[in-house]
PDB file of N, CA and C in Angstrom:
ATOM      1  N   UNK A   1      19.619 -10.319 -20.803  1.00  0.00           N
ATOM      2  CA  UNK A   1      20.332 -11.522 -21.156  1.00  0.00           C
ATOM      3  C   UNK A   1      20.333 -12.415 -19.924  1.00  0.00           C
ATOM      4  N   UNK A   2      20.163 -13.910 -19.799  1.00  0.00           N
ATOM      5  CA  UNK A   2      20.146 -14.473 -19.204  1.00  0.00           C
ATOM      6  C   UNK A   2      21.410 -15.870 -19.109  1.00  0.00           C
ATOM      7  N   UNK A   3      22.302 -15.581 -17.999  1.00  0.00           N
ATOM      8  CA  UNK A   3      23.163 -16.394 -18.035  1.00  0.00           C
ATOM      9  C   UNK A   3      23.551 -17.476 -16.864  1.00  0.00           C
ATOM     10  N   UNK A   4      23.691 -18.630 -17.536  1.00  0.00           N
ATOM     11  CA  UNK A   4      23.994 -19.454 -16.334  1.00  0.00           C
ATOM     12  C   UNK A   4      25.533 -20.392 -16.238  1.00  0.00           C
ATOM     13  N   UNK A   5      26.346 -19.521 -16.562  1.00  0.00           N
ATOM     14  CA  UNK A   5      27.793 -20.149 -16.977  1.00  0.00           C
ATOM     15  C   UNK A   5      28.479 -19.511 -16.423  1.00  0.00           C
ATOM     16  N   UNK A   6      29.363 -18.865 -15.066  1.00  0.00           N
ATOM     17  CA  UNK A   6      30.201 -18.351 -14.431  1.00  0.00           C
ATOM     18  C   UNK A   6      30.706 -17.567 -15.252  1.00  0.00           C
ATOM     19  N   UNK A   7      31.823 -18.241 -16.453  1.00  0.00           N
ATOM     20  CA  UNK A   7      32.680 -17.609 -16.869  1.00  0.00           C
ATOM     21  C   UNK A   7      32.222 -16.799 -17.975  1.00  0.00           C
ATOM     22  N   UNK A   8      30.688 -16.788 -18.386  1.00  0.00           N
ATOM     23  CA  UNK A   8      29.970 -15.464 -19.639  1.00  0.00           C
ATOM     24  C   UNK A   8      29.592 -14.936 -18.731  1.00  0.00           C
ATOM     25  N   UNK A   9      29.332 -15.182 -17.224  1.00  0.00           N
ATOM     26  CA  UNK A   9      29.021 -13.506 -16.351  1.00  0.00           C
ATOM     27  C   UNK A   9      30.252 -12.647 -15.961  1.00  0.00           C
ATOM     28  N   UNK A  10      31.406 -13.521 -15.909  1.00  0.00           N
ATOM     29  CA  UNK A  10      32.316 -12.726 -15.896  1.00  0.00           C
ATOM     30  C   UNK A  10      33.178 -11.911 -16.804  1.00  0.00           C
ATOM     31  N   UNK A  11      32.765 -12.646 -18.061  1.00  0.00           N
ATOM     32  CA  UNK A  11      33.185 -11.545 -18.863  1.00  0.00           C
ATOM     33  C   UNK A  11      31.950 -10.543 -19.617  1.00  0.00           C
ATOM     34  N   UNK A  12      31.051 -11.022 -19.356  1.00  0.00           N
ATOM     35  CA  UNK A  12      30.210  -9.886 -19.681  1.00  0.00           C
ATOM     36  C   UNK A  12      30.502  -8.572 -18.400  1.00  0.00           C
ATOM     37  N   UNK A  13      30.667  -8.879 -17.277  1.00  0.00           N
ATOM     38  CA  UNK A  13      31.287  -7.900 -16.045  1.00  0.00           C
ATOM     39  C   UNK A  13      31.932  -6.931 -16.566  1.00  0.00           C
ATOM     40  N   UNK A  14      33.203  -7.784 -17.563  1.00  0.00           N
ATOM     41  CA  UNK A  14      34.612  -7.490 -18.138  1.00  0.00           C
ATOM     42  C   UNK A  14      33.834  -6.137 -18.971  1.00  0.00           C
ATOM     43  N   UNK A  15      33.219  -6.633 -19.581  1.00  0.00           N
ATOM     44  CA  UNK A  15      32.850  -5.756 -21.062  1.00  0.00           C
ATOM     45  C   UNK A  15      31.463  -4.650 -20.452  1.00  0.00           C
ATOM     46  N   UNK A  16      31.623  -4.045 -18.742  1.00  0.00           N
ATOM     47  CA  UNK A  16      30.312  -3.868 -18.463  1.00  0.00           C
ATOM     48  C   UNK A  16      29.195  -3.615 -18.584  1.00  0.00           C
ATOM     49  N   UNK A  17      28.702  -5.334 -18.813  1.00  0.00           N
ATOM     50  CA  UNK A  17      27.386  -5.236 -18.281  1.00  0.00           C
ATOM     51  C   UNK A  17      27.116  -5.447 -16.909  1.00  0.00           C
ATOM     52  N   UNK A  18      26.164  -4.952 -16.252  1.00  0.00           N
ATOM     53  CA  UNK A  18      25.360  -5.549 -14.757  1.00  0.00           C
ATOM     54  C   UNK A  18      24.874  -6.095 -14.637  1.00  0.00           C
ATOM     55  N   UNK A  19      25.180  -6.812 -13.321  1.00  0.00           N
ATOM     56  CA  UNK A  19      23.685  -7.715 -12.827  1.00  0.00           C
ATOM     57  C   UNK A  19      22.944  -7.160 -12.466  1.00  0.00           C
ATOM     58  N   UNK A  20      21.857  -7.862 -12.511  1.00  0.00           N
ATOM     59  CA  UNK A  20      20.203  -7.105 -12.695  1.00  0.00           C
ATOM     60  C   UNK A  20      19.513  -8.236 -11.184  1.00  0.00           C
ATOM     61  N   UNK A  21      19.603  -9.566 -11.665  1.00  0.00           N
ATOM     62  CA  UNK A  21      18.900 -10.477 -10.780  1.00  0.00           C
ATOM     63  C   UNK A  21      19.858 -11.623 -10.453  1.00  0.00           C
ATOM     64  N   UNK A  22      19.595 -12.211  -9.715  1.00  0.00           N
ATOM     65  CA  UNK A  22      20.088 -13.843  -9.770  1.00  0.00           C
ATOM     66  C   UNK A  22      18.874 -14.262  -9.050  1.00  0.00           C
ATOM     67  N   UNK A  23      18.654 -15.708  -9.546  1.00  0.00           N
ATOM     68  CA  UNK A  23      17.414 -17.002  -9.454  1.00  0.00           C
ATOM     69  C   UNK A  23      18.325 -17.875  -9.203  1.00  0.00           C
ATOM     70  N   UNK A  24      17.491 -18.913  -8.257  1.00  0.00           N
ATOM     71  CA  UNK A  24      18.194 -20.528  -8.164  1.00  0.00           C
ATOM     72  C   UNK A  24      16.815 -21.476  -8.349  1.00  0.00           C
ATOM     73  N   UNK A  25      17.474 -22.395  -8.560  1.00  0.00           N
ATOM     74  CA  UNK A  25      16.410 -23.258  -8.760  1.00  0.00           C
ATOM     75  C   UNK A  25      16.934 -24.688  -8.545  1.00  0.00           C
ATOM     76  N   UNK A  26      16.131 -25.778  -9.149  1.00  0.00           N
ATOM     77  CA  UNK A  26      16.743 -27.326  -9.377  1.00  0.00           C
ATOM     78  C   UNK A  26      15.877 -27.414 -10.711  1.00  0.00           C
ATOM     79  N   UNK A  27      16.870 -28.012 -11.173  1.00  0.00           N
ATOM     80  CA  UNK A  27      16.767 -28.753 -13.076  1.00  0.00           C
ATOM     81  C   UNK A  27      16.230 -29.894 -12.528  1.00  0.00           C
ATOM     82  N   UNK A  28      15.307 -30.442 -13.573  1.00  0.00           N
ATOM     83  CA  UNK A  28      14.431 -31.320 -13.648  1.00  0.00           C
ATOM     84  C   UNK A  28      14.724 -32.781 -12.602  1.00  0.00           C
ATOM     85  N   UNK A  29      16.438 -33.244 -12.908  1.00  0.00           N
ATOM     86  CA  UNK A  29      16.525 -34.234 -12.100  1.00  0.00           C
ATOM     87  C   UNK A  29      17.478 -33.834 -10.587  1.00  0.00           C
ATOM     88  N   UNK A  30      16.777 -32.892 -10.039  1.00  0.00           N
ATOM     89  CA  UNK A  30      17.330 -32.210  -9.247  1.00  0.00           C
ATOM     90  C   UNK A  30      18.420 -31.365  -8.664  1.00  0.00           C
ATOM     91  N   UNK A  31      19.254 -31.364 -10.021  1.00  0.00           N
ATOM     92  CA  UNK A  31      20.479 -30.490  -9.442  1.00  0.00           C
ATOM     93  C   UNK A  31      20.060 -29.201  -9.515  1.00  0.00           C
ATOM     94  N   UNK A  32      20.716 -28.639  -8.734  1.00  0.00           N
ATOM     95  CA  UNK A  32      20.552 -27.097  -8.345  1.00  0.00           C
ATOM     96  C   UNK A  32      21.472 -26.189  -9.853  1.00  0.00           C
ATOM     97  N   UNK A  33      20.601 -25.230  -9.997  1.00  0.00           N
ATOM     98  CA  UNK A  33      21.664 -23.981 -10.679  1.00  0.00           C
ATOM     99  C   UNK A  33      20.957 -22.697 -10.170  1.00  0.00           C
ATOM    100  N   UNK A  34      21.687 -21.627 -10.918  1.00  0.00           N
ATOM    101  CA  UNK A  34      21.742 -20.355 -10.725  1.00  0.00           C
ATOM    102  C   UNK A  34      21.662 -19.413 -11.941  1.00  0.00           C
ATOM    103  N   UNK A  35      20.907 -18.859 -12.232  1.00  0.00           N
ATOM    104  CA  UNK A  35      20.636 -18.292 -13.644  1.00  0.00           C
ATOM    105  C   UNK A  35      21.226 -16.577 -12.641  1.00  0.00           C
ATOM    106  N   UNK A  36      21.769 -16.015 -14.033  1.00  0.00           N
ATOM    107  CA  UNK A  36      22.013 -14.489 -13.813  1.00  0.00           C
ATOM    108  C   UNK A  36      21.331 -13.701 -14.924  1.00  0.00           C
ATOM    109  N   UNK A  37      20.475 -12.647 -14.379  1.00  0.00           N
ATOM    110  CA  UNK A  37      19.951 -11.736 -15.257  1.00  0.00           C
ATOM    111  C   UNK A  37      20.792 -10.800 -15.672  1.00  0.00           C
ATOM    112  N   UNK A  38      21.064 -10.011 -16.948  1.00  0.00           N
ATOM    113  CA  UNK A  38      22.475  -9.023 -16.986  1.00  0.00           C
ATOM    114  C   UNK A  38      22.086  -8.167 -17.898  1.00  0.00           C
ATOM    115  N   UNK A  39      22.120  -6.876 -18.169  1.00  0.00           N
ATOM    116  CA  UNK A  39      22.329  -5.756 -18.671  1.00  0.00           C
ATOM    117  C   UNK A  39      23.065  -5.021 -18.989  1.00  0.00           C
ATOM    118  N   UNK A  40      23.235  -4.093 -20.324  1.00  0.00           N
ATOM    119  CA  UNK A  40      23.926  -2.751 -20.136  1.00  0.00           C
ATOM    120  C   UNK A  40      23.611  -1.950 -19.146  1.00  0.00           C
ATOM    121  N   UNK A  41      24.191  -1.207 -18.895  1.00  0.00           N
ATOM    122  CA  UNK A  41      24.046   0.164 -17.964  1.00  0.00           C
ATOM    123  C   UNK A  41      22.711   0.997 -18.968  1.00  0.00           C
ATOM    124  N   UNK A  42      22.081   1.696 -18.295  1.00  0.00           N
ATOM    125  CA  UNK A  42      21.508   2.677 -19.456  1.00  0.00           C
ATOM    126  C   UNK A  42      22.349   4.415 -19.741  1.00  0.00           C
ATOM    127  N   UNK A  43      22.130   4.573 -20.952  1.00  0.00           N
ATOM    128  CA  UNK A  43      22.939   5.861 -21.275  1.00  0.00           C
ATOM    129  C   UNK A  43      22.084   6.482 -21.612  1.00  0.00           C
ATOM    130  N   UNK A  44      21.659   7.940 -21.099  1.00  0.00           N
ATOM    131  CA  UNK A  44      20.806   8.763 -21.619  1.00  0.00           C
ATOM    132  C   UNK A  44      21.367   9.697 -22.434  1.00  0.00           C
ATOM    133  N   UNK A  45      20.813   9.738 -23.881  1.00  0.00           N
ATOM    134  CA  UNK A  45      22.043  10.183 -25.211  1.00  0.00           C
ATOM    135  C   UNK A  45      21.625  11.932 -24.538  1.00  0.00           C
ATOM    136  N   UNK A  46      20.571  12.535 -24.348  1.00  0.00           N
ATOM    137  CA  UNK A  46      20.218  14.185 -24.166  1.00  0.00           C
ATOM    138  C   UNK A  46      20.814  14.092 -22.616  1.00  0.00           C
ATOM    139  N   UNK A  47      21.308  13.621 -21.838  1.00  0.00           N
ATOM    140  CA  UNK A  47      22.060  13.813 -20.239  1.00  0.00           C
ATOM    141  C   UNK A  47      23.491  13.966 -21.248  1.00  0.00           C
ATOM    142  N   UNK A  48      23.809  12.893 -21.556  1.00  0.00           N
ATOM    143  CA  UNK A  48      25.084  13.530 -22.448  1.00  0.00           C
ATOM    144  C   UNK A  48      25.620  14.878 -23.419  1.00  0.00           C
ATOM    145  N   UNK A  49      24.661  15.132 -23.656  1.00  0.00           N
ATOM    146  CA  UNK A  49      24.945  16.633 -24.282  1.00  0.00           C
ATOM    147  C   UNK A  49      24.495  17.476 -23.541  1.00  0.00           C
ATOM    148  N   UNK A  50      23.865  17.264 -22.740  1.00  0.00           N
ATOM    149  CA  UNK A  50      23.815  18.722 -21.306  1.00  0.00           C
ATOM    150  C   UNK A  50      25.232  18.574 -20.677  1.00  0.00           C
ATOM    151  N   UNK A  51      25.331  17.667 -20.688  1.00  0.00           N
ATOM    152  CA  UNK A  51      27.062  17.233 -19.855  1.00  0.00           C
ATOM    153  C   UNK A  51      27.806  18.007 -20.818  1.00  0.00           C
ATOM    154  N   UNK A  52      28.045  18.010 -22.225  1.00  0.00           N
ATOM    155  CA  UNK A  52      28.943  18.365 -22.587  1.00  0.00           C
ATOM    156  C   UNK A  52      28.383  19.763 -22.901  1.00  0.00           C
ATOM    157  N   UNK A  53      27.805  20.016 -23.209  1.00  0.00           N
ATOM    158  CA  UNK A  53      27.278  22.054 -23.039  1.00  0.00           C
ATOM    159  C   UNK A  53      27.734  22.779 -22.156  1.00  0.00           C
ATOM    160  N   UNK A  54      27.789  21.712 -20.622  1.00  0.00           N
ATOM    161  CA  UNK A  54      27.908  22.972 -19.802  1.00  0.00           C
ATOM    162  C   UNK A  54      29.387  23.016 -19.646  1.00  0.00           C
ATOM    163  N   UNK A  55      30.534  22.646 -20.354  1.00  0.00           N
ATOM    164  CA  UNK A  55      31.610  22.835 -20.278  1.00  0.00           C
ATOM    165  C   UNK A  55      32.509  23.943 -21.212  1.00  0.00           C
ATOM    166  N   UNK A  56      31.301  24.573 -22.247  1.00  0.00           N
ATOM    167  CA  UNK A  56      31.323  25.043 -23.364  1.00  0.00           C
ATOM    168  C   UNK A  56      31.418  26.576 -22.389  1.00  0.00           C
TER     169      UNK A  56
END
């Protein structure tokens, strides 16, 4: 996902996802921005059931 609005990176934070990248640049008539790249975490579903086996 690609975001360039402060307050959807911070609540995507909220709800965690990660940052992945940040880019800057200038928009066409020169103002500057900042794009954020963002992700889930990854979950490995078979790490999760070894996790819970070995408690068995």
């Amino acid at each position: 996902m690609q975001v360039d609005q402060v307050a959807d990176v911070n609540q995507r934070l909220q709800d965690g996802w990660v940052i992945l990248a940040i880019a800057t640049g200038h928009r066409p008539g020169g103002e500057p921005w900042i794009q954020y790249v963002m992700g889930l975490p990854y979950e490995d579903e078979d790490e999760e059931d070894e996790e819970e086996g070995e408690d068995d």
